[in-house]
PDB file of N, CA and C in Angstrom:
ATOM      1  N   UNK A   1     -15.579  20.489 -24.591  1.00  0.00           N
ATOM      2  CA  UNK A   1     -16.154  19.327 -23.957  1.00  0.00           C
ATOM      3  C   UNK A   1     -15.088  18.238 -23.869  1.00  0.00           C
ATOM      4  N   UNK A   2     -14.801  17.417 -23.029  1.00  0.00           N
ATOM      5  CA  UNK A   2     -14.166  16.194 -22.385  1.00  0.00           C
ATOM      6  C   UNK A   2     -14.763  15.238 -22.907  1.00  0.00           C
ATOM      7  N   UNK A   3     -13.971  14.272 -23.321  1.00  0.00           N
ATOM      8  CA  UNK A   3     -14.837  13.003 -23.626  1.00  0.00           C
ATOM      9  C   UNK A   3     -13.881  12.047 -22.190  1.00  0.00           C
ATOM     10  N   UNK A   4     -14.823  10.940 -21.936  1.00  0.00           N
ATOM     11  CA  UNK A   4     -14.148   9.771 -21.222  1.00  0.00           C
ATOM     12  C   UNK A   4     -14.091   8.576 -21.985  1.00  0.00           C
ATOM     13  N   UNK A   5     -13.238   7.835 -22.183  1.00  0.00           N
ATOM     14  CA  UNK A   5     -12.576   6.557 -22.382  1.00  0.00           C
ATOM     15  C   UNK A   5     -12.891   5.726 -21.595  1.00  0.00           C
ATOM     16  N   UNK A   6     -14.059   4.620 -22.146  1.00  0.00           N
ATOM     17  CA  UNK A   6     -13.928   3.450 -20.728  1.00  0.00           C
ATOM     18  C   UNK A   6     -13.017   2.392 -21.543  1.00  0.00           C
ATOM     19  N   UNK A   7     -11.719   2.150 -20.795  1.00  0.00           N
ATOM     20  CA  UNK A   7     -10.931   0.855 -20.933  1.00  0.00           C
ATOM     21  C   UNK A   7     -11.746  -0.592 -20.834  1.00  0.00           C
ATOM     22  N   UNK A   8     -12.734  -0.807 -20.504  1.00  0.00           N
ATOM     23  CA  UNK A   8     -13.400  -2.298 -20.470  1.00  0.00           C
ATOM     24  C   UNK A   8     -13.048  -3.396 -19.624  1.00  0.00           C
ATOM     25  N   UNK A   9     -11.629  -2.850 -19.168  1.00  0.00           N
ATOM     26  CA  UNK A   9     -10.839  -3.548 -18.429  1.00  0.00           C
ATOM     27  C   UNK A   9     -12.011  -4.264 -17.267  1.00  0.00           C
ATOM     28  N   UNK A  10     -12.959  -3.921 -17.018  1.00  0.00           N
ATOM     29  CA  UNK A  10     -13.812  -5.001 -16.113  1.00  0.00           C
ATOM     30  C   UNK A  10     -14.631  -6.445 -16.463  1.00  0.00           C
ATOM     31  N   UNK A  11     -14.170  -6.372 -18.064  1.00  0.00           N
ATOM     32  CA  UNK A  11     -14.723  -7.319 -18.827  1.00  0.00           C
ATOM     33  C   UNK A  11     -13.585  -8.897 -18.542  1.00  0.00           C
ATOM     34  N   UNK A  12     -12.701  -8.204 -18.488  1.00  0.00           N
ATOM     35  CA  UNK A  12     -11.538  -9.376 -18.479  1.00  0.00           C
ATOM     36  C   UNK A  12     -11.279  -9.812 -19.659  1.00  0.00           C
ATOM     37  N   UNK A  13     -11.349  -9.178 -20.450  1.00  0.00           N
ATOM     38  CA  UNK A  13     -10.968  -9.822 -21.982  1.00  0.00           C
ATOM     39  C   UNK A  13      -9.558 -10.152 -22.371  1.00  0.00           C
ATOM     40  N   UNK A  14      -8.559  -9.299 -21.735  1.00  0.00           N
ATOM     41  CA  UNK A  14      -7.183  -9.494 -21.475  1.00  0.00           C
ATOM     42  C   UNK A  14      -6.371  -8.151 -22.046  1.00  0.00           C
ATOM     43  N   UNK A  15      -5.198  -8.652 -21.683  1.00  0.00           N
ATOM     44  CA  UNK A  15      -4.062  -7.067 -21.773  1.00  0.00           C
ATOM     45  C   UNK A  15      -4.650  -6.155 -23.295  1.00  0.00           C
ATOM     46  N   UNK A  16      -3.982  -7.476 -24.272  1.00  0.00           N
ATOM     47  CA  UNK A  16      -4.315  -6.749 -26.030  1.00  0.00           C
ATOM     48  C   UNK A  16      -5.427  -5.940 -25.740  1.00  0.00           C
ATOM     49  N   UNK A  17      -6.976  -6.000 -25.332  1.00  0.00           N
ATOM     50  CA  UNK A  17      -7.983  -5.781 -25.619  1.00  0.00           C
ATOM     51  C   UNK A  17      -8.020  -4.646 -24.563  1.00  0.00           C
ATOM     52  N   UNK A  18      -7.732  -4.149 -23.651  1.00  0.00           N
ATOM     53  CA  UNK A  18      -7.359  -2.936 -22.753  1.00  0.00           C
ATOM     54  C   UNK A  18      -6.671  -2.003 -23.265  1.00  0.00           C
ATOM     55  N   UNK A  19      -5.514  -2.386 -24.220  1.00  0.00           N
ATOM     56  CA  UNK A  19      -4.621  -1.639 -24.889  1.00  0.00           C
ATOM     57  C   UNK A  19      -5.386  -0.791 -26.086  1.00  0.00           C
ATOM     58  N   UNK A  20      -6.131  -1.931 -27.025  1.00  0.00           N
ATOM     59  CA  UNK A  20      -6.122  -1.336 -27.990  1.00  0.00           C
ATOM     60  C   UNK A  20      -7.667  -0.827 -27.664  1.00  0.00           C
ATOM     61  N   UNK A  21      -8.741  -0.901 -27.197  1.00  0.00           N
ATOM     62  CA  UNK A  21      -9.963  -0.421 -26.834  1.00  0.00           C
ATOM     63  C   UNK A  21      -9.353   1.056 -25.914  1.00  0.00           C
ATOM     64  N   UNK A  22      -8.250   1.226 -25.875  1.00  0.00           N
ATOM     65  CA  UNK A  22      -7.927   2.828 -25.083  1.00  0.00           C
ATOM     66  C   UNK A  22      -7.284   3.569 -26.096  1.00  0.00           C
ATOM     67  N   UNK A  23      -6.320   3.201 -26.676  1.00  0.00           N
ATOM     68  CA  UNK A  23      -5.166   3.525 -27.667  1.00  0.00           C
ATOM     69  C   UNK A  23      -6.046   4.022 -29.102  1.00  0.00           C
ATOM     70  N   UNK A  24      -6.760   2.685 -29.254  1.00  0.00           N
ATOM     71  CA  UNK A  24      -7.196   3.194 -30.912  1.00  0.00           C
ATOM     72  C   UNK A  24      -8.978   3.672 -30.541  1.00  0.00           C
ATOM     73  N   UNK A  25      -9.240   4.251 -29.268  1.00  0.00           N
ATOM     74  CA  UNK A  25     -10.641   4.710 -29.214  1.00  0.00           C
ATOM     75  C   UNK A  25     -11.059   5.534 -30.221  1.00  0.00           C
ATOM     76  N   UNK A  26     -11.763   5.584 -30.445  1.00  0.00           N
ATOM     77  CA  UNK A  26     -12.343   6.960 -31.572  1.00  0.00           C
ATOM     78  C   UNK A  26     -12.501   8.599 -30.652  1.00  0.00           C
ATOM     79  N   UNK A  27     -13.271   8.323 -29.649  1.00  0.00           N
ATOM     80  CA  UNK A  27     -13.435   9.292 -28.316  1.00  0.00           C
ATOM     81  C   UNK A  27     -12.489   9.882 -27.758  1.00  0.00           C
ATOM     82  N   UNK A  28     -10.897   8.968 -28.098  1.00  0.00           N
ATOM     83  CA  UNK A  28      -9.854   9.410 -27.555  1.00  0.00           C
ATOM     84  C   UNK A  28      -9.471  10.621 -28.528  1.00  0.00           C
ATOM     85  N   UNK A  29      -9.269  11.796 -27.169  1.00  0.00           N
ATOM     86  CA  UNK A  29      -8.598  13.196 -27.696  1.00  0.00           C
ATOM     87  C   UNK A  29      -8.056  13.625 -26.197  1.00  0.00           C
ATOM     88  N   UNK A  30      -7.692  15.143 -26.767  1.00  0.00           N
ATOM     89  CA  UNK A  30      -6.627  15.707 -25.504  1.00  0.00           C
ATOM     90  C   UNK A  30      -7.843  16.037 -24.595  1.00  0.00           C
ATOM     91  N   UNK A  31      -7.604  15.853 -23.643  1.00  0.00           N
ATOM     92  CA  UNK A  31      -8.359  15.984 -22.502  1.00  0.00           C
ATOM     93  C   UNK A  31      -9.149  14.593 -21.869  1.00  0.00           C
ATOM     94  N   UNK A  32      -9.355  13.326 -22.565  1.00  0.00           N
ATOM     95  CA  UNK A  32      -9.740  12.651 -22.405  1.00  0.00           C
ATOM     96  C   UNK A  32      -9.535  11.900 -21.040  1.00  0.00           C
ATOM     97  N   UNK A  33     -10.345  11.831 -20.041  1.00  0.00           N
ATOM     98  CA  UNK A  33     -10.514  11.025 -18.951  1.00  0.00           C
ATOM     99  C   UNK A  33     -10.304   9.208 -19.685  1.00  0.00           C
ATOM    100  N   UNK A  34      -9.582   8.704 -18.788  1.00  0.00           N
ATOM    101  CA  UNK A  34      -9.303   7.150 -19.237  1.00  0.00           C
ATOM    102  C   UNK A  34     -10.248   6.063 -18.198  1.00  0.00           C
ATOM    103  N   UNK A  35     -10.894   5.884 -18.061  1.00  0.00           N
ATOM    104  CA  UNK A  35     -11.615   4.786 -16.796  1.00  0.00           C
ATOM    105  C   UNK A  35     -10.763   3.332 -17.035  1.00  0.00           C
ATOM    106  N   UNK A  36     -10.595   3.141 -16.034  1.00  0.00           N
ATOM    107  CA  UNK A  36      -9.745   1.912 -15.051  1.00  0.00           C
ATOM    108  C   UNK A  36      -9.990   1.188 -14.082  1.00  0.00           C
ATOM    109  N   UNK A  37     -10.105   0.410 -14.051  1.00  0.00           N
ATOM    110  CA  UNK A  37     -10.383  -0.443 -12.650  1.00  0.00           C
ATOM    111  C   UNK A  37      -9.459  -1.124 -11.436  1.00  0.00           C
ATOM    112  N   UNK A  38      -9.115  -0.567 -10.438  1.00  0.00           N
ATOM    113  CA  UNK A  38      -7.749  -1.311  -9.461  1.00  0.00           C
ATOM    114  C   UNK A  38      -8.117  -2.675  -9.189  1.00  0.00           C
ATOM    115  N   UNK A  39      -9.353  -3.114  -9.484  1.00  0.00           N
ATOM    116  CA  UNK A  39      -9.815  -4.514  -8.936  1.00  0.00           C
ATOM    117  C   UNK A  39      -9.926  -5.466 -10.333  1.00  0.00           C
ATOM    118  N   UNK A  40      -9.565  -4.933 -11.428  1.00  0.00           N
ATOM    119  CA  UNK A  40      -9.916  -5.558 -12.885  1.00  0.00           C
ATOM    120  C   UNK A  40      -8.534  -6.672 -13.070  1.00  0.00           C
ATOM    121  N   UNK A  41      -8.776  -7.939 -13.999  1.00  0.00           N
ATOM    122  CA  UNK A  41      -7.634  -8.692 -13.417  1.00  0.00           C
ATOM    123  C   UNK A  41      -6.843  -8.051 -13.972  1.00  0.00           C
ATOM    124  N   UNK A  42      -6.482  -7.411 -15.641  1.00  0.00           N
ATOM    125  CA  UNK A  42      -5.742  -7.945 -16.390  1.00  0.00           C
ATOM    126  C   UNK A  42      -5.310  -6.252 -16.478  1.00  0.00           C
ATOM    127  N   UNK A  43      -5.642  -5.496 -15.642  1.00  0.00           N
ATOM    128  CA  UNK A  43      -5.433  -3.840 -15.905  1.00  0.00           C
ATOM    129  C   UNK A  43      -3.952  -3.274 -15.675  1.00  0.00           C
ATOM    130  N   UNK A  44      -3.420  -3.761 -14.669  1.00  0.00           N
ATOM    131  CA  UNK A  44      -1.677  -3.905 -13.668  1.00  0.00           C
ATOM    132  C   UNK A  44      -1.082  -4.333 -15.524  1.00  0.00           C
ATOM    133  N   UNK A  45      -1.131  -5.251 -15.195  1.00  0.00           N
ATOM    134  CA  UNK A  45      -0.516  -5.566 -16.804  1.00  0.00           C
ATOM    135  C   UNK A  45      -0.353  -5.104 -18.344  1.00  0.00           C
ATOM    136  N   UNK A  46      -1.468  -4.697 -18.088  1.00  0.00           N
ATOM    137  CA  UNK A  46      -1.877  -3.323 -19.935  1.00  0.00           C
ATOM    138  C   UNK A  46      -1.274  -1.804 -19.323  1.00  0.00           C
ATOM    139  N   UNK A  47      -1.338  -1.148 -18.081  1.00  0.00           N
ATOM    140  CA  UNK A  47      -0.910  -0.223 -17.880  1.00  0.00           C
ATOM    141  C   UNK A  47       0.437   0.680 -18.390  1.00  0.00           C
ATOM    142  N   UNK A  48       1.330  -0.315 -18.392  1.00  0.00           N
ATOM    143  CA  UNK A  48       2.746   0.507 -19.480  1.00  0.00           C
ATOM    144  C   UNK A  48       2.468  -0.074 -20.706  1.00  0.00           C
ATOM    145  N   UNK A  49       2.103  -0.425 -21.394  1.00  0.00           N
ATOM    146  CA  UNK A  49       1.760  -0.747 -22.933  1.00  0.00           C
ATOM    147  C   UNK A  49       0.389   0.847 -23.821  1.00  0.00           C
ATOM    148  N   UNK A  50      -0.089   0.344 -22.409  1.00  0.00           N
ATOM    149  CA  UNK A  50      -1.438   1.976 -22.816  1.00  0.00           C
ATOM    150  C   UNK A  50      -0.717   2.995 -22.322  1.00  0.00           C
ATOM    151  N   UNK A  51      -0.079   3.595 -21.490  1.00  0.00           N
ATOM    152  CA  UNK A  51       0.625   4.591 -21.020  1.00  0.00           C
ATOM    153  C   UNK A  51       1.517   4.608 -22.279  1.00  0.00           C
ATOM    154  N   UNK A  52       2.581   4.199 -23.023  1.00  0.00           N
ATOM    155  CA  UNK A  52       3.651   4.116 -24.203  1.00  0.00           C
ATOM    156  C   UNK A  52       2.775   4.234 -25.365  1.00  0.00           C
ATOM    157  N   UNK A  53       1.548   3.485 -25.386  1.00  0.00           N
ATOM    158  CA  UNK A  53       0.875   3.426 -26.628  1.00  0.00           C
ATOM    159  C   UNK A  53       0.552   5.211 -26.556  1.00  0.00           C
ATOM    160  N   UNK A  54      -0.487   5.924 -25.426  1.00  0.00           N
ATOM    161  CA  UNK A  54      -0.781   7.006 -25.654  1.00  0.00           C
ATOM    162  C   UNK A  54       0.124   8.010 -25.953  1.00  0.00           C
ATOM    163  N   UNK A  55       1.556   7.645 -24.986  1.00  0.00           N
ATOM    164  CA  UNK A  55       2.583   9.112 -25.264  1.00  0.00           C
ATOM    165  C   UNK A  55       3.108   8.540 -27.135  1.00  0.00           C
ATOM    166  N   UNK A  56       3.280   7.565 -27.343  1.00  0.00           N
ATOM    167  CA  UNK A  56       3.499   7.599 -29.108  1.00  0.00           C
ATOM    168  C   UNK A  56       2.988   8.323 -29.833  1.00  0.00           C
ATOM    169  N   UNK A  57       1.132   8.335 -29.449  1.00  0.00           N
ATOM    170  CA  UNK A  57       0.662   9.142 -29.941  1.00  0.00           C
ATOM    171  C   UNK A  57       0.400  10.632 -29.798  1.00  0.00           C
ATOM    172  N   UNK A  58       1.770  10.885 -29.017  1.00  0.00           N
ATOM    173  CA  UNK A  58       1.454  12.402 -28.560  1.00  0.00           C
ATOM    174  C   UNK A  58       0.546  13.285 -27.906  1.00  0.00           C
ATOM    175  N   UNK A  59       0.037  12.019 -26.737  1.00  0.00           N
ATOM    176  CA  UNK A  59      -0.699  12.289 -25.591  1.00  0.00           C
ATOM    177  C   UNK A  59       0.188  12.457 -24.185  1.00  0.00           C
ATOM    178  N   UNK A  60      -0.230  13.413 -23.494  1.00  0.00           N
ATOM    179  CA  UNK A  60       0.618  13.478 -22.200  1.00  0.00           C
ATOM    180  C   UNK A  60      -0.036  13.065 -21.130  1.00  0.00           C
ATOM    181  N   UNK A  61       0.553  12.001 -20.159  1.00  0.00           N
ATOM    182  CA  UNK A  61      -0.633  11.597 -18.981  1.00  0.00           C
ATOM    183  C   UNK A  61      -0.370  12.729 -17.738  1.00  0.00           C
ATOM    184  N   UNK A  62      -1.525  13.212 -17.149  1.00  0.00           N
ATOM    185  CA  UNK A  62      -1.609  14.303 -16.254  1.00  0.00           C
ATOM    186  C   UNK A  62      -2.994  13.750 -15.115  1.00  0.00           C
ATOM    187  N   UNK A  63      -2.663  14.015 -14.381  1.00  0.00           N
ATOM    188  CA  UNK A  63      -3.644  13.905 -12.734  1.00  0.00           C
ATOM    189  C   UNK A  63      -5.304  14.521 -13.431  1.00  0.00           C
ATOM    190  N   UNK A  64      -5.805  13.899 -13.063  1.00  0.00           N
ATOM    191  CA  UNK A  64      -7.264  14.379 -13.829  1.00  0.00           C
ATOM    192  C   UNK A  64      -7.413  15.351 -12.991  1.00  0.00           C
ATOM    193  N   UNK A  65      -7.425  15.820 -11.440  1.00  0.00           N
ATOM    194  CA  UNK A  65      -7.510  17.630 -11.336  1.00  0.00           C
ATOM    195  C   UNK A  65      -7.148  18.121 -12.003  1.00  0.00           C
ATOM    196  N   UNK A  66      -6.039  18.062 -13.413  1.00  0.00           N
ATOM    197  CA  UNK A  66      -5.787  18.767 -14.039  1.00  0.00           C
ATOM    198  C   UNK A  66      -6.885  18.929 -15.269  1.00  0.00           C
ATOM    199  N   UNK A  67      -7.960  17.867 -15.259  1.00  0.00           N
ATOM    200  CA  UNK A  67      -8.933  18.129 -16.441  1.00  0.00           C
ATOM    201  C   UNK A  67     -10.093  18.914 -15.837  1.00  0.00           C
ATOM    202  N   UNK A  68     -10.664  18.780 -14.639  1.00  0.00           N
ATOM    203  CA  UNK A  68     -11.732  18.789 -14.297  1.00  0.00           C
ATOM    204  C   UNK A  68     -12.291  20.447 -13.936  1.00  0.00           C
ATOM    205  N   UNK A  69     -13.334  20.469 -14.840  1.00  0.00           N
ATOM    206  CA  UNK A  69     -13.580  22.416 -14.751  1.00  0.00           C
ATOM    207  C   UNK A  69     -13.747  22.567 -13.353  1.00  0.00           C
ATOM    208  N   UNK A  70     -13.737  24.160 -13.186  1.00  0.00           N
ATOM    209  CA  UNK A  70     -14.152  24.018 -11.588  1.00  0.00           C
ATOM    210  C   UNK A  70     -15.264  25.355 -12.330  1.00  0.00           C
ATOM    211  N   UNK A  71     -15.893  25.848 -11.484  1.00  0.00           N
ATOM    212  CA  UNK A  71     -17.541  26.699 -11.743  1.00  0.00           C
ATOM    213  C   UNK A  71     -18.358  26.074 -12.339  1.00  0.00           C
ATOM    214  N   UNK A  72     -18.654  26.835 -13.396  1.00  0.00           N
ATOM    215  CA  UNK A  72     -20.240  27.165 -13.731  1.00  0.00           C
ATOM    216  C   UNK A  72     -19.918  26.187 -14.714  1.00  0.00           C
ATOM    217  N   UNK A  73     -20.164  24.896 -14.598  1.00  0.00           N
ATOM    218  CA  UNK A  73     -20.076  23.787 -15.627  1.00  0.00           C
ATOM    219  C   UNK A  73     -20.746  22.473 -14.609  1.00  0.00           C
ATOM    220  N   UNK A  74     -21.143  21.230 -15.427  1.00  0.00           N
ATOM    221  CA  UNK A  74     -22.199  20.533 -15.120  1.00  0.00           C
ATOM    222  C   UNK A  74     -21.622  19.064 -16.057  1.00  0.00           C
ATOM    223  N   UNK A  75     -21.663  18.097 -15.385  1.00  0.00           N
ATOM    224  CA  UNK A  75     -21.539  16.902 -15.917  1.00  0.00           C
ATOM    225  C   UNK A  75     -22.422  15.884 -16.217  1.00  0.00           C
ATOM    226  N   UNK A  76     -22.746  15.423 -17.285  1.00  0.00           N
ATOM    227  CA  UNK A  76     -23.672  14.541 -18.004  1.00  0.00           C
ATOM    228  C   UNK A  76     -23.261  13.010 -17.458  1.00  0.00           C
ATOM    229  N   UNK A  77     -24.097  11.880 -17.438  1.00  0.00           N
ATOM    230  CA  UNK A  77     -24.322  10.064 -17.173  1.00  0.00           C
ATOM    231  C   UNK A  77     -22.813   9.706 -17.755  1.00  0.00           C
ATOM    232  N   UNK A  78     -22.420  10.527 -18.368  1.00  0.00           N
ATOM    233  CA  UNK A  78     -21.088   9.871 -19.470  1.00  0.00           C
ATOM    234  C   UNK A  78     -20.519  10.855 -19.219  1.00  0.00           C
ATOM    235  N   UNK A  79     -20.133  11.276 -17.955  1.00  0.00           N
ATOM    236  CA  UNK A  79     -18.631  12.054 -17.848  1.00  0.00           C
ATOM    237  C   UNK A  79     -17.733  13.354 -18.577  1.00  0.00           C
ATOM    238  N   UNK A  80     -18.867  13.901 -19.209  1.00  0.00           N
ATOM    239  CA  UNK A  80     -19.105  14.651 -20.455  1.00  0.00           C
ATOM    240  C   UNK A  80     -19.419  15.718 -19.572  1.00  0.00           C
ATOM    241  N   UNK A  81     -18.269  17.020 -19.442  1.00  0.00           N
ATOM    242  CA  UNK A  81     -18.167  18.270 -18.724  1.00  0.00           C
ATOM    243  C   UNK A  81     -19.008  19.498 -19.799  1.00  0.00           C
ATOM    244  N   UNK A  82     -19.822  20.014 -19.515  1.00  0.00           N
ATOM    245  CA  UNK A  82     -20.706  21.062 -20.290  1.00  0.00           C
ATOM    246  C   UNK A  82     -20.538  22.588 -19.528  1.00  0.00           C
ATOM    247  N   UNK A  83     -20.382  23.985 -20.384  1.00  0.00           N
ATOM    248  CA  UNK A  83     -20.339  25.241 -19.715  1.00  0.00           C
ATOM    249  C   UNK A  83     -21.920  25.479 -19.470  1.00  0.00           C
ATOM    250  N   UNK A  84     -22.674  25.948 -17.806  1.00  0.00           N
ATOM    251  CA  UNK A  84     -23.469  25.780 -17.681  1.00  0.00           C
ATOM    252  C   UNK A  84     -24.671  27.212 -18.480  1.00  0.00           C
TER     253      UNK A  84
END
């Protein structure tokens, strides 16, 4: 199962709080979808701090076609991929 990461970044709380609400998630594991916003103010700005924060932690960033099952699987309200 996939978990997703929502960054919050639509809250506007600012860079720190984008960073570390992605970086130190609990939800965060390998495979994890990251949610982002292109219209959020403060997101352009946290983007290489969370990108450096995740590869520190020995996460690799990859094109989400690369997460997303293809068949007999079914997705839950929360982005949460299940074998059907």
């Amino acid at each position: 199962m996939r978990s997703s990461v929502d960054s919050l970044d639509w809250k506007d709380y600012g860079v720190e709080s984008i960073i570390d609400t992605v970086v130190n998630n609990p939800h965060l594991g390998n495979g994890s979808i990251i949610l982002c916003h292109n219209g959020a103010k403060f997101t352009k700005d946290a983007l290489e701090a969370m990108i450096t924060g995740l590869q520190d932690k020995g996460y690799t960033i990859v094109p989400v076609s690369e997460l997303i099952y293809t068949g007999e699987y079914h997705m839950d309200h929360e982005g949460r991929q299940f074998k059907d």
